[in-house]
PDB file of N, CA and C in Angstrom:
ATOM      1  N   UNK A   1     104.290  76.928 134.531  1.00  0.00           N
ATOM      2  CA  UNK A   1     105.273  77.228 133.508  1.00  0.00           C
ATOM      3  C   UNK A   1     105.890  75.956 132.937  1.00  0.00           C
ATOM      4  N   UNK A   2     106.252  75.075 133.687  1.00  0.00           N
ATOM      5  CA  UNK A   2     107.005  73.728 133.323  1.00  0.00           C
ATOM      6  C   UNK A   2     106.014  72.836 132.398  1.00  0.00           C
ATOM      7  N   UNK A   3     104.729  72.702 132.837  1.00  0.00           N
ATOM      8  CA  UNK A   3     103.684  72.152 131.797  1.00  0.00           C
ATOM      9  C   UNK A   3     103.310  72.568 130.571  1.00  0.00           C
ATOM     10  N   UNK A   4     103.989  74.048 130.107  1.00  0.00           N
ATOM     11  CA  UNK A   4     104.051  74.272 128.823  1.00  0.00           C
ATOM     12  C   UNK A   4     105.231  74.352 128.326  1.00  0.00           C
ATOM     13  N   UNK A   5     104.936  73.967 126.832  1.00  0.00           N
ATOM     14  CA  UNK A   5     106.483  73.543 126.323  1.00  0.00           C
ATOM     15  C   UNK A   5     106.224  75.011 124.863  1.00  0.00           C
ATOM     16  N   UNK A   6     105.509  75.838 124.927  1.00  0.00           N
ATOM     17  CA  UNK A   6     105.230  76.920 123.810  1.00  0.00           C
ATOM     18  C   UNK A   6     106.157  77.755 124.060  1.00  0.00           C
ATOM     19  N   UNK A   7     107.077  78.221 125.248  1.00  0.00           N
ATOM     20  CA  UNK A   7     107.783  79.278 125.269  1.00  0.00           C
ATOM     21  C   UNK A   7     109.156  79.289 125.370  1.00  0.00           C
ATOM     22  N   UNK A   8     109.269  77.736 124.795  1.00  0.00           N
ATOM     23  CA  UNK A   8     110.842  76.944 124.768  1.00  0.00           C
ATOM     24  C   UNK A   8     111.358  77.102 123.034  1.00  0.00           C
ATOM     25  N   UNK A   9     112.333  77.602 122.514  1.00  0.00           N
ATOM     26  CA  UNK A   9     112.481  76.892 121.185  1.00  0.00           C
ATOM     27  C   UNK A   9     113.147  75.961 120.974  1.00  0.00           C
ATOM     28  N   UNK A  10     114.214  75.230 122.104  1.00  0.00           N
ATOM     29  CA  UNK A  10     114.552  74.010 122.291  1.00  0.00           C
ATOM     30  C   UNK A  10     114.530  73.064 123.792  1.00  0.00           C
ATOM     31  N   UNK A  11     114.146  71.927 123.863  1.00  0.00           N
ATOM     32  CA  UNK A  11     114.374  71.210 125.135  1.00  0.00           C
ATOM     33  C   UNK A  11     115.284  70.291 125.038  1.00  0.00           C
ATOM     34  N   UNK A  12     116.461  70.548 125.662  1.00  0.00           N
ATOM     35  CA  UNK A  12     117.336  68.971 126.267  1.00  0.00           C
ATOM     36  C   UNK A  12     116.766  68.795 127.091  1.00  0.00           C
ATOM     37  N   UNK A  13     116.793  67.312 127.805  1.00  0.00           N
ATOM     38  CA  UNK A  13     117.389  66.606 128.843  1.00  0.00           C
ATOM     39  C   UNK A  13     118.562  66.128 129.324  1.00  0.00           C
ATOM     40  N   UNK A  14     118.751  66.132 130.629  1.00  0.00           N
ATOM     41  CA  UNK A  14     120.370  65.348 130.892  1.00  0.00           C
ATOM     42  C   UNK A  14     119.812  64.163 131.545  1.00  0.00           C
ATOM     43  N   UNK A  15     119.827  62.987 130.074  1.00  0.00           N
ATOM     44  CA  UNK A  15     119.577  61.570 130.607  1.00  0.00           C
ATOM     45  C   UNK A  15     120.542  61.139 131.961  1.00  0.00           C
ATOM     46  N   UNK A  16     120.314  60.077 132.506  1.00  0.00           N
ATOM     47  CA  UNK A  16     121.443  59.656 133.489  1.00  0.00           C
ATOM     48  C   UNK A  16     120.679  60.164 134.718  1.00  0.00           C
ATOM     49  N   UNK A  17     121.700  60.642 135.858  1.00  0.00           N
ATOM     50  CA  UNK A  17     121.416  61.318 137.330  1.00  0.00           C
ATOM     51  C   UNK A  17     122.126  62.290 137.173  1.00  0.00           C
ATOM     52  N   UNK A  18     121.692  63.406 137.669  1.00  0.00           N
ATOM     53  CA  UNK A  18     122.430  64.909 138.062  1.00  0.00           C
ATOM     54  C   UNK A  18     122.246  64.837 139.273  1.00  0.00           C
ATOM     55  N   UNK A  19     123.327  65.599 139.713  1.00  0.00           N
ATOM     56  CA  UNK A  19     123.645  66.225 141.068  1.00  0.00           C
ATOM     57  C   UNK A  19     122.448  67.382 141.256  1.00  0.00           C
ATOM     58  N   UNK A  20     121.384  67.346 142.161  1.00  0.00           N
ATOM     59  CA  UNK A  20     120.066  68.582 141.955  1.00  0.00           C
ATOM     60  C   UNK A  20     120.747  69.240 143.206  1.00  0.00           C
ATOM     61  N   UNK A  21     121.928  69.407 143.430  1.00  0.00           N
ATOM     62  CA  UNK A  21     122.341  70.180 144.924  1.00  0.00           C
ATOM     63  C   UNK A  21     123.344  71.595 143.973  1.00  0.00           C
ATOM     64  N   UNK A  22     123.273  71.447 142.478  1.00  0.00           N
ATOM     65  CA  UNK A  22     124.029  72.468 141.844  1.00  0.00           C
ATOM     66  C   UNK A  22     122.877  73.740 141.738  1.00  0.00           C
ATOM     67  N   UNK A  23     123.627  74.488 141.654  1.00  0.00           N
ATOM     68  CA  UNK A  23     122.996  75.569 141.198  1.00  0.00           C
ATOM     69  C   UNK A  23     123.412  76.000 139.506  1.00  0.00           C
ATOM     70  N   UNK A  24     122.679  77.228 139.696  1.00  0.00           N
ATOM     71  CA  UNK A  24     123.099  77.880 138.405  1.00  0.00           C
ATOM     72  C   UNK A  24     124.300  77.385 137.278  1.00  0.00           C
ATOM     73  N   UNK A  25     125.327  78.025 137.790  1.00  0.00           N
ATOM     74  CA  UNK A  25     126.852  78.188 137.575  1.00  0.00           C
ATOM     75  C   UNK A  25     127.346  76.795 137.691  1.00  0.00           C
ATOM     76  N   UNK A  26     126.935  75.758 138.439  1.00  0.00           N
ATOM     77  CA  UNK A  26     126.936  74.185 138.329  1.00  0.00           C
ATOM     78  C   UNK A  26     126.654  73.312 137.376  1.00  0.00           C
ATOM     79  N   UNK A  27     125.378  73.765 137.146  1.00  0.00           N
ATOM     80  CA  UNK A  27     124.465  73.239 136.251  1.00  0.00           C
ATOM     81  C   UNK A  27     124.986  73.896 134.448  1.00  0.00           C
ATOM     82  N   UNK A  28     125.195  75.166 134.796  1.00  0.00           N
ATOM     83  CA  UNK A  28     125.445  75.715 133.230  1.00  0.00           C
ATOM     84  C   UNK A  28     126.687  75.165 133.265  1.00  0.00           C
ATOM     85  N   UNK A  29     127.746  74.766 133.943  1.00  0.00           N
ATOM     86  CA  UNK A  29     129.372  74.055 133.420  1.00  0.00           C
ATOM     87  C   UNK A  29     128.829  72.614 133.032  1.00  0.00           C
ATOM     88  N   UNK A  30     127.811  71.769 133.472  1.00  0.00           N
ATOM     89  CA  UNK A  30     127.431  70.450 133.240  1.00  0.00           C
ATOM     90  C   UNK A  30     127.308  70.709 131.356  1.00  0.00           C
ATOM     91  N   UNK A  31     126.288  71.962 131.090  1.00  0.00           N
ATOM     92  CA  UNK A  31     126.448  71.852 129.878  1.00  0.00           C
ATOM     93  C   UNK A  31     127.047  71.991 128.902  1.00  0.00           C
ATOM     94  N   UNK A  32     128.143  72.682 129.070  1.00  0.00           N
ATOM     95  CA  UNK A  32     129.157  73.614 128.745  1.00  0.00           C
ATOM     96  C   UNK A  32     130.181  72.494 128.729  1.00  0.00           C
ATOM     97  N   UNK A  33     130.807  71.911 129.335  1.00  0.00           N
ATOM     98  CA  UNK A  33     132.051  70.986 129.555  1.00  0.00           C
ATOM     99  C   UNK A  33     131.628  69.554 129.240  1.00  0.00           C
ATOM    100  N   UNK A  34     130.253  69.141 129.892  1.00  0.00           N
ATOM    101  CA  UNK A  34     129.649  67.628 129.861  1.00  0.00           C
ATOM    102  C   UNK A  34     128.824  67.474 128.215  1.00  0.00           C
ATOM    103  N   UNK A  35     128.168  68.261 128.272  1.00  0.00           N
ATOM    104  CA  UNK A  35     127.127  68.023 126.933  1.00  0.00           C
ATOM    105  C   UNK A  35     127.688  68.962 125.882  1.00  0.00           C
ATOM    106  N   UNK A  36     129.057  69.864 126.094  1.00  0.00           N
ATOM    107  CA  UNK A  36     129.295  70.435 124.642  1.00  0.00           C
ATOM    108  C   UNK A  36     128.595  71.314 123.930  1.00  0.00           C
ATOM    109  N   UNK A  37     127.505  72.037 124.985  1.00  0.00           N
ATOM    110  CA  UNK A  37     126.332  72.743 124.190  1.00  0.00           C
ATOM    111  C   UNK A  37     126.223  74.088 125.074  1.00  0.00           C
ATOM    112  N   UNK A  38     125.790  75.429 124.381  1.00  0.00           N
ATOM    113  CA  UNK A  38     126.094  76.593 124.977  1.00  0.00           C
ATOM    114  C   UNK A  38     124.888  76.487 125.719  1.00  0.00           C
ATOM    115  N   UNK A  39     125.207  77.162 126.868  1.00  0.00           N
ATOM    116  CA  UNK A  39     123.772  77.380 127.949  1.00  0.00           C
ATOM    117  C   UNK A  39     123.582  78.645 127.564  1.00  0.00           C
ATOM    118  N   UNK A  40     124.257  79.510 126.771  1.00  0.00           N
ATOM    119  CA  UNK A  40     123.323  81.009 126.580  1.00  0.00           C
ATOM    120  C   UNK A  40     122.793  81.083 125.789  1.00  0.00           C
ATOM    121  N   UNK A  41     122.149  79.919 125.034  1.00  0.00           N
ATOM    122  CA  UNK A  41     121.263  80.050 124.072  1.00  0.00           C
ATOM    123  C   UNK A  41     119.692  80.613 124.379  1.00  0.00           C
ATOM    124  N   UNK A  42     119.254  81.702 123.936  1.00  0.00           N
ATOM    125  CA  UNK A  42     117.606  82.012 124.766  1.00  0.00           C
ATOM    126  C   UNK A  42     117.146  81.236 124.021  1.00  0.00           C
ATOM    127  N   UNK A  43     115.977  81.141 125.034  1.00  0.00           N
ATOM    128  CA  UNK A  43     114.692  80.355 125.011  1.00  0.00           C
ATOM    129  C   UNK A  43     115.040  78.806 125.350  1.00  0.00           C
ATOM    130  N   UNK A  44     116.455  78.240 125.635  1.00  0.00           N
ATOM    131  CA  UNK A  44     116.441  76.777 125.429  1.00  0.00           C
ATOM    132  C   UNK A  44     116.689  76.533 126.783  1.00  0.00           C
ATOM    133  N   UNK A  45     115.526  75.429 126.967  1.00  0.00           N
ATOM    134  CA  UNK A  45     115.375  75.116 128.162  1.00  0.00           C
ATOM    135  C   UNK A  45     115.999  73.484 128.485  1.00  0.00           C
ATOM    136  N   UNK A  46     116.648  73.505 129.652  1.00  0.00           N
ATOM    137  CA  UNK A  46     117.508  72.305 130.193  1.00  0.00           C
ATOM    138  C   UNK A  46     117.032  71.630 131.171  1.00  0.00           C
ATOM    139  N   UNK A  47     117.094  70.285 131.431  1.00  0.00           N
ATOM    140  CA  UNK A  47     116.027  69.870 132.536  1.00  0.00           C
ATOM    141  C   UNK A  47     116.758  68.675 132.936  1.00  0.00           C
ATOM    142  N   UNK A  48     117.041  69.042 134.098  1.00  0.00           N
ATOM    143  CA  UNK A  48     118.159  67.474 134.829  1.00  0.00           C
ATOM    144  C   UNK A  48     117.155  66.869 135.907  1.00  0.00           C
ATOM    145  N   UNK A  49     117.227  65.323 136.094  1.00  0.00           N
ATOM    146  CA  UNK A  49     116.934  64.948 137.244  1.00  0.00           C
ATOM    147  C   UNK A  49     117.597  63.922 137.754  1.00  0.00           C
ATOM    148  N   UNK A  50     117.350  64.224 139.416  1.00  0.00           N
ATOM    149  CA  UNK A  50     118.488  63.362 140.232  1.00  0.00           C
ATOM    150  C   UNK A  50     117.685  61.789 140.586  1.00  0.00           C
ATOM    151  N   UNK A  51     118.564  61.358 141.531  1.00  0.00           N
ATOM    152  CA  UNK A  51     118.488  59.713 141.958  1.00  0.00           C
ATOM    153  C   UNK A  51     116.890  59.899 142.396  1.00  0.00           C
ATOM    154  N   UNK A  52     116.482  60.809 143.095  1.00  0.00           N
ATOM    155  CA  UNK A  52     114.296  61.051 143.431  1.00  0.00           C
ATOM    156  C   UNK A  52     114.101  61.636 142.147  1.00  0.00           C
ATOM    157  N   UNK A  53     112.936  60.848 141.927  1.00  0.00           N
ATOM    158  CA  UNK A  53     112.450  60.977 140.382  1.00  0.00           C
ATOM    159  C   UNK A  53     111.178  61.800 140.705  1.00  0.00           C
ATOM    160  N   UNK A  54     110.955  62.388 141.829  1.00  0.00           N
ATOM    161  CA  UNK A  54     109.983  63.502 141.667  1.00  0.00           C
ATOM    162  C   UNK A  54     110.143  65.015 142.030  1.00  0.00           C
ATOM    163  N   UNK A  55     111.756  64.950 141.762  1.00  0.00           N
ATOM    164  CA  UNK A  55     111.859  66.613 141.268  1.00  0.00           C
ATOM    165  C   UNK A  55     112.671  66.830 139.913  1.00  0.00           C
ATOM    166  N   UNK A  56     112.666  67.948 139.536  1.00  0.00           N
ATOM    167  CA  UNK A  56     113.163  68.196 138.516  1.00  0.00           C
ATOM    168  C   UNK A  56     114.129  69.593 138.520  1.00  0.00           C
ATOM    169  N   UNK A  57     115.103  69.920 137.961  1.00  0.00           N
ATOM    170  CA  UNK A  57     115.683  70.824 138.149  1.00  0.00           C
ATOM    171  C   UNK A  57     115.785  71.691 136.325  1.00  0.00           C
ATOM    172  N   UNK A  58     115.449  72.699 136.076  1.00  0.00           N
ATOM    173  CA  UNK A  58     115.865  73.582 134.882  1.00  0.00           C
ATOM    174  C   UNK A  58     116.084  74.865 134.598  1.00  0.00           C
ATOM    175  N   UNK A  59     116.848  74.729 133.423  1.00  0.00           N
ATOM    176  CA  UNK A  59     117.723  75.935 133.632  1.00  0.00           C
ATOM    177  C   UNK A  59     117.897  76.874 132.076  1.00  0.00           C
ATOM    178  N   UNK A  60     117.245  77.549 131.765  1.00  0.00           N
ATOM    179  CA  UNK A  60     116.789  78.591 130.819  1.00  0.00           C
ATOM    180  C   UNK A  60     117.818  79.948 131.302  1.00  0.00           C
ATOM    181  N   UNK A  61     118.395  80.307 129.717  1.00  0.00           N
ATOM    182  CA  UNK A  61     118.892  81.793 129.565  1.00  0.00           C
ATOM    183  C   UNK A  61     117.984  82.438 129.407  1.00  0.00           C
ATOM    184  N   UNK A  62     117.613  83.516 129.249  1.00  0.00           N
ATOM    185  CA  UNK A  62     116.828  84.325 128.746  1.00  0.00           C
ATOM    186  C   UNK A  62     116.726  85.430 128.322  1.00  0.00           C
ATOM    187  N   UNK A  63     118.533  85.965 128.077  1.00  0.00           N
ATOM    188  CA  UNK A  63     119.187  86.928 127.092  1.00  0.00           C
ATOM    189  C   UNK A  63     119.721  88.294 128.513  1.00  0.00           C
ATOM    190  N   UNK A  64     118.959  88.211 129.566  1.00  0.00           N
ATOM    191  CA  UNK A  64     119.497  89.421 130.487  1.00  0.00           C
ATOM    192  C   UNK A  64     120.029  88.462 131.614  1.00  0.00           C
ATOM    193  N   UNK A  65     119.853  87.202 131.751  1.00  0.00           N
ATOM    194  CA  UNK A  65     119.988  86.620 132.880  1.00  0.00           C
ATOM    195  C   UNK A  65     119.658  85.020 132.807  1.00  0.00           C
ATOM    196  N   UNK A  66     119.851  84.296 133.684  1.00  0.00           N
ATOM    197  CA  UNK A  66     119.096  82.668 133.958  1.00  0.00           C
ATOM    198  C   UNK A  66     117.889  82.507 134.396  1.00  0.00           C
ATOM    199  N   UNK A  67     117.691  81.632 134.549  1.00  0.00           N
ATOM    200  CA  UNK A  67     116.540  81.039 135.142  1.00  0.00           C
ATOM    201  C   UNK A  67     116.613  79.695 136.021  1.00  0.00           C
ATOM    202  N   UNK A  68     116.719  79.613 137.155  1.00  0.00           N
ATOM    203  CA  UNK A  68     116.882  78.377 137.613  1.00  0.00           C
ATOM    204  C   UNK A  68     114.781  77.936 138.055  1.00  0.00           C
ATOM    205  N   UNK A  69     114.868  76.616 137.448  1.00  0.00           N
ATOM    206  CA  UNK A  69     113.103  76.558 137.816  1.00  0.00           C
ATOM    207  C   UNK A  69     113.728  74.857 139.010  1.00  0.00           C
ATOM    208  N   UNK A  70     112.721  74.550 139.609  1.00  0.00           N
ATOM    209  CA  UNK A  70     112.597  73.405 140.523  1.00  0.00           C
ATOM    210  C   UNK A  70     111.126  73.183 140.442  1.00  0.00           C
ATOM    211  N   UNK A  71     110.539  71.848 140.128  1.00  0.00           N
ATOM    212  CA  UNK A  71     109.798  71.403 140.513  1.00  0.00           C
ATOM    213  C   UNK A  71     109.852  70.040 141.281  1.00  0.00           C
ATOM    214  N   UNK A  72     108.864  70.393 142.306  1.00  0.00           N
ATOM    215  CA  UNK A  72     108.527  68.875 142.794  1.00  0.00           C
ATOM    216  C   UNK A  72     107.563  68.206 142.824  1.00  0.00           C
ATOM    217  N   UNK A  73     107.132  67.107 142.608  1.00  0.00           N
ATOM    218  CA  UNK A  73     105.891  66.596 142.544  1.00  0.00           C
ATOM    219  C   UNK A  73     105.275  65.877 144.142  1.00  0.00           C
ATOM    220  N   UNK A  74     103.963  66.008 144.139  1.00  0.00           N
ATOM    221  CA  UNK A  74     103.240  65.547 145.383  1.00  0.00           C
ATOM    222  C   UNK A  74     103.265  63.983 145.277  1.00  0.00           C
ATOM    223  N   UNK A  75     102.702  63.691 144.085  1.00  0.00           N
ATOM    224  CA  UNK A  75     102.544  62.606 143.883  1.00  0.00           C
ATOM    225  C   UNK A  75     103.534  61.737 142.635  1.00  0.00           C
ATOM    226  N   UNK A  76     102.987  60.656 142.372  1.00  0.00           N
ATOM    227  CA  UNK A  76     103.963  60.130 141.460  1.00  0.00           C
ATOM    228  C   UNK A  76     105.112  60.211 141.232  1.00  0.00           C
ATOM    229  N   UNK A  77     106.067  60.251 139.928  1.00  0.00           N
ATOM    230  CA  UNK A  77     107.201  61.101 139.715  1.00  0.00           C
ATOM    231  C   UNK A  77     107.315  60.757 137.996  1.00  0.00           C
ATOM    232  N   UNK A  78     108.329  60.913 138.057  1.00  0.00           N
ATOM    233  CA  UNK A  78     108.814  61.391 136.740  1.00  0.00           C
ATOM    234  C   UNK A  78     110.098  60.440 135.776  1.00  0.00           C
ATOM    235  N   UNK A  79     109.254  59.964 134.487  1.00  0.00           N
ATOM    236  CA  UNK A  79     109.851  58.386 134.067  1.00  0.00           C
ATOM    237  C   UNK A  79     111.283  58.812 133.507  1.00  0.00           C
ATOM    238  N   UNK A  80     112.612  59.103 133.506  1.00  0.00           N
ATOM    239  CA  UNK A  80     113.380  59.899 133.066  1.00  0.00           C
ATOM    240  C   UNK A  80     114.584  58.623 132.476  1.00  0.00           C
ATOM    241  N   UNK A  81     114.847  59.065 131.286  1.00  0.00           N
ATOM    242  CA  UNK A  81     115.919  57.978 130.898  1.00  0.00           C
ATOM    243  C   UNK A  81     117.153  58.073 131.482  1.00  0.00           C
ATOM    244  N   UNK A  82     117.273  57.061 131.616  1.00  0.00           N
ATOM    245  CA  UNK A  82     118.546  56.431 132.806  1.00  0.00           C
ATOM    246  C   UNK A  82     119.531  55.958 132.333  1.00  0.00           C
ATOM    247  N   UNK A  83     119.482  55.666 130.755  1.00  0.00           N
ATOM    248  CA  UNK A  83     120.366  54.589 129.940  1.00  0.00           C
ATOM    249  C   UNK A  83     122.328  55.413 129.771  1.00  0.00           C
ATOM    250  N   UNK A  84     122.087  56.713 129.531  1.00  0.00           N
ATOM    251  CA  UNK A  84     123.502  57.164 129.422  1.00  0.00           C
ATOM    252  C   UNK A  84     123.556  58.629 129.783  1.00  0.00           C
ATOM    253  N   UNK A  85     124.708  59.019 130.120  1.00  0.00           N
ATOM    254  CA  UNK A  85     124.773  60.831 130.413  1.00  0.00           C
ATOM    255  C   UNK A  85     124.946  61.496 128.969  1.00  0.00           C
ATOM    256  N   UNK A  86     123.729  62.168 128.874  1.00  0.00           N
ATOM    257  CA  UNK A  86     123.930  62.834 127.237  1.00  0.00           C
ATOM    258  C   UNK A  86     122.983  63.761 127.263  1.00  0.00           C
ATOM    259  N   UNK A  87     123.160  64.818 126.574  1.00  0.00           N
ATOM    260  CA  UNK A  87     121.685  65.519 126.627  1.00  0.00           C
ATOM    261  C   UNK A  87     121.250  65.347 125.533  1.00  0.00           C
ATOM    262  N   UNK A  88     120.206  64.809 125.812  1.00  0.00           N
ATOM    263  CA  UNK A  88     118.942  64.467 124.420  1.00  0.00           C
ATOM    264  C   UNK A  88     118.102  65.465 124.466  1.00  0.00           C
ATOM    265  N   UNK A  89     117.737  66.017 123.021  1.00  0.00           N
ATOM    266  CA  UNK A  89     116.614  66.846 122.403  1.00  0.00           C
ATOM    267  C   UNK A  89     115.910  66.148 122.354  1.00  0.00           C
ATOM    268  N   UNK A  90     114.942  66.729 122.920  1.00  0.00           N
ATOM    269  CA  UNK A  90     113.319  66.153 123.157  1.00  0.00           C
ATOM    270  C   UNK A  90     112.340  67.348 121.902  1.00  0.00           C
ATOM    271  N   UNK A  91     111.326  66.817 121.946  1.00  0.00           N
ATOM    272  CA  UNK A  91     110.147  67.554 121.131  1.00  0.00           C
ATOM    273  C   UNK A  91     109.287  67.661 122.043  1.00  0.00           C
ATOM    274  N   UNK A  92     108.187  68.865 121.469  1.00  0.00           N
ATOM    275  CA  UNK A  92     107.555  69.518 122.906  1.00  0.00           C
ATOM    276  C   UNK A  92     106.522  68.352 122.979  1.00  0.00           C
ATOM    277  N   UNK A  93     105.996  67.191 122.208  1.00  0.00           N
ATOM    278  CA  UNK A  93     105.063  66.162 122.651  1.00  0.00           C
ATOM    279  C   UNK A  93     106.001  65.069 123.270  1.00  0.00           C
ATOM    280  N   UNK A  94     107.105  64.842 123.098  1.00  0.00           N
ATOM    281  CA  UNK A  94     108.117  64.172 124.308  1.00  0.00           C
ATOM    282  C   UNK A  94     108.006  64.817 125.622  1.00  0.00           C
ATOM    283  N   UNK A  95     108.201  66.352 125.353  1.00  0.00           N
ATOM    284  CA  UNK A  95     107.965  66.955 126.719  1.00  0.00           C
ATOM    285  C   UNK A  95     106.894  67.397 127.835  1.00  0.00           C
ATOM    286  N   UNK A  96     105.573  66.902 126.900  1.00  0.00           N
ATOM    287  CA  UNK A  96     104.525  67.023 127.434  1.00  0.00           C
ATOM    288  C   UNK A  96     103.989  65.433 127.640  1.00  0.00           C
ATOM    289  N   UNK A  97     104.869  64.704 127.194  1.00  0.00           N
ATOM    290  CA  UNK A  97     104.825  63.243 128.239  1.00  0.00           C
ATOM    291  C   UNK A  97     105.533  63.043 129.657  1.00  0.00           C
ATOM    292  N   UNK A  98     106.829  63.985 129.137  1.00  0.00           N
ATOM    293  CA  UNK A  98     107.535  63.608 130.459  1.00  0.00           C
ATOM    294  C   UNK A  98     106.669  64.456 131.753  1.00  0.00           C
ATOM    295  N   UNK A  99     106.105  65.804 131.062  1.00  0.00           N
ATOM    296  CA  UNK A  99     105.552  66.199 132.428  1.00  0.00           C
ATOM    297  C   UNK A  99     104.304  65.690 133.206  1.00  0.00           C
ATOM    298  N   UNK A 100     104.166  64.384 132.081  1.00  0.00           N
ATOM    299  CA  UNK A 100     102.856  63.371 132.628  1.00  0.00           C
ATOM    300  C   UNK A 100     102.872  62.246 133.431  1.00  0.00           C
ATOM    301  N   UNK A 101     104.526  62.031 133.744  1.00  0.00           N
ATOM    302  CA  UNK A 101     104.897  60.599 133.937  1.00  0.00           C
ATOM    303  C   UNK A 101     105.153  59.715 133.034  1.00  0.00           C
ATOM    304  N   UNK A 102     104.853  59.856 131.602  1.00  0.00           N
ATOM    305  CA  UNK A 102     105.002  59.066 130.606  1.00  0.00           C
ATOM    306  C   UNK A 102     106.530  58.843 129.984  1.00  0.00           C
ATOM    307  N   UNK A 103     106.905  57.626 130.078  1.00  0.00           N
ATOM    308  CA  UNK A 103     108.172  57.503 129.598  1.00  0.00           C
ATOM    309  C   UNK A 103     108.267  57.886 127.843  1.00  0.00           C
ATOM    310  N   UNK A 104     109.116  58.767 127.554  1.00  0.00           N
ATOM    311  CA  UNK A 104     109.460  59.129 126.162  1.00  0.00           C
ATOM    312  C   UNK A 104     110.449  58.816 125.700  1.00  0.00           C
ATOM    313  N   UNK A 105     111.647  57.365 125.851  1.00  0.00           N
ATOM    314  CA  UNK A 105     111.955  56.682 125.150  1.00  0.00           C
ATOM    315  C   UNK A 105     111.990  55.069 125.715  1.00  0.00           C
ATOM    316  N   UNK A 106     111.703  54.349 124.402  1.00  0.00           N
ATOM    317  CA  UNK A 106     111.080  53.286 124.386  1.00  0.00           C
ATOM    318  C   UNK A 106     111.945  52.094 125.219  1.00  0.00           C
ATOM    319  N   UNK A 107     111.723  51.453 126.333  1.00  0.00           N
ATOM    320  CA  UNK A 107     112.722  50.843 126.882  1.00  0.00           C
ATOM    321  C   UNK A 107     113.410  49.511 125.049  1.00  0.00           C
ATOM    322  N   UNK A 108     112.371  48.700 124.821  1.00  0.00           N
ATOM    323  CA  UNK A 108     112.698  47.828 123.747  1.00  0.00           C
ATOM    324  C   UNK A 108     112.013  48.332 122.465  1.00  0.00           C
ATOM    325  N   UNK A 109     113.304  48.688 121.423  1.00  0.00           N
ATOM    326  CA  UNK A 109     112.888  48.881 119.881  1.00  0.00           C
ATOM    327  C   UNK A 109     112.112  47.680 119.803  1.00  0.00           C
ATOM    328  N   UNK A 110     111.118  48.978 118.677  1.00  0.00           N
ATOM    329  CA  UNK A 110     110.206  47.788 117.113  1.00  0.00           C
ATOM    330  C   UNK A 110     110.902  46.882 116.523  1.00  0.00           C
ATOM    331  N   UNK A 111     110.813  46.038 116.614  1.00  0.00           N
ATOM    332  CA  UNK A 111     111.745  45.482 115.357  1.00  0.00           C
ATOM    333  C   UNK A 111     111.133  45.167 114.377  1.00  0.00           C
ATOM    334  N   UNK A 112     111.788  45.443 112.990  1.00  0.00           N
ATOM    335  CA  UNK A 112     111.351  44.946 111.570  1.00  0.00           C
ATOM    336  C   UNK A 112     111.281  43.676 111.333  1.00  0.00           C
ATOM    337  N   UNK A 113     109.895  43.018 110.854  1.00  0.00           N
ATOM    338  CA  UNK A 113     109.891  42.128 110.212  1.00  0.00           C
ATOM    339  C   UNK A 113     110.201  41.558 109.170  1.00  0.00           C
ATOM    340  N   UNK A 114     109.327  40.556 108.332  1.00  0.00           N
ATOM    341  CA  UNK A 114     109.593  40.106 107.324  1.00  0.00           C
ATOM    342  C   UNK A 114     108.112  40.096 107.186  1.00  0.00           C
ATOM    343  N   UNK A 115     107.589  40.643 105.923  1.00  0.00           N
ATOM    344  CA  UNK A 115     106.046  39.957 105.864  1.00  0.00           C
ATOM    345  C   UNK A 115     105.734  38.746 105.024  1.00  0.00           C
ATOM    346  N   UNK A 116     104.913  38.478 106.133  1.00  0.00           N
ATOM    347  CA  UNK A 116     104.088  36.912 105.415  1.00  0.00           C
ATOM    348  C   UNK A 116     102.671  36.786 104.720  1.00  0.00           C
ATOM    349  N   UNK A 117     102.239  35.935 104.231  1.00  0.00           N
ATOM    350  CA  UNK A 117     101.158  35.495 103.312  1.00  0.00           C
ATOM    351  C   UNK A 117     100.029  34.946 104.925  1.00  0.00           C
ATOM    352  N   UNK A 118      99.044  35.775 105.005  1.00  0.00           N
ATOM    353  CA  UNK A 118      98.002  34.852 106.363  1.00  0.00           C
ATOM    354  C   UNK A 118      96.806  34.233 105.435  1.00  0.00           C
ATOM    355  N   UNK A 119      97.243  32.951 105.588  1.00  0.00           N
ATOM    356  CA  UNK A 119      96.373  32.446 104.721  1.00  0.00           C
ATOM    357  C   UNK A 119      95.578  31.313 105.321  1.00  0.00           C
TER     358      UNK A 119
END
């Protein structure tokens, strides 16, 4: 279920570290009070991870009830931005990096040049 991102119509993340010892009712006040954003929205799926970067914790309404999901990984883990506590909207090809290990934001911007004559 977590490897598809088709049955989401939105994904946050909660950049930073979460507490993965919350439950439900924990986790939905994080969004509610911390990120400013309703957790009873259906279909939108929330995805925190703590200080071990190979589990994941998320948390989907789904109009009769929640959803608490947990994954853990055997191997590897999971590249998760660390830079500030915020929940960032991801896109489902952001989210089908993160469930690869692939970091989906860039540690150092592009920067703009100036173009030159190679002559």
């Amino acid at each position: 279920m977590l490897n598809d991102a088709r049955g989401f119509s939105k994904i946050y993340i909660a950049t930073g570290y979460s507490d993965l010892r919350k439950g439900i009712d924990g986790l939905a006040n994080v969004i509610k009070f911390q990120f400013d954003l309703d957790p009873f929205q259906k279909d939108v799926l929330f995805l925190f991870c703590g200080r071990r970067t190979d589990r994941i914790k998320g948390l989907l309404w789904e109009g009769d009830g929640f959803l608490l999901l947990y994954k853990r990984l055997n191997l590897g883990s999971f590249r998760w931005p660390r830079n500030t506590s915020e929940a960032l909207a991801i896109t489902p090809e952001q989210y089908g990096m993160l469930m690869q290990g692939l970091e989906i934001v860039a540690r150092k911007p592009i920067r703009e040049t100036q173009p030159t004559l190679l002559c």
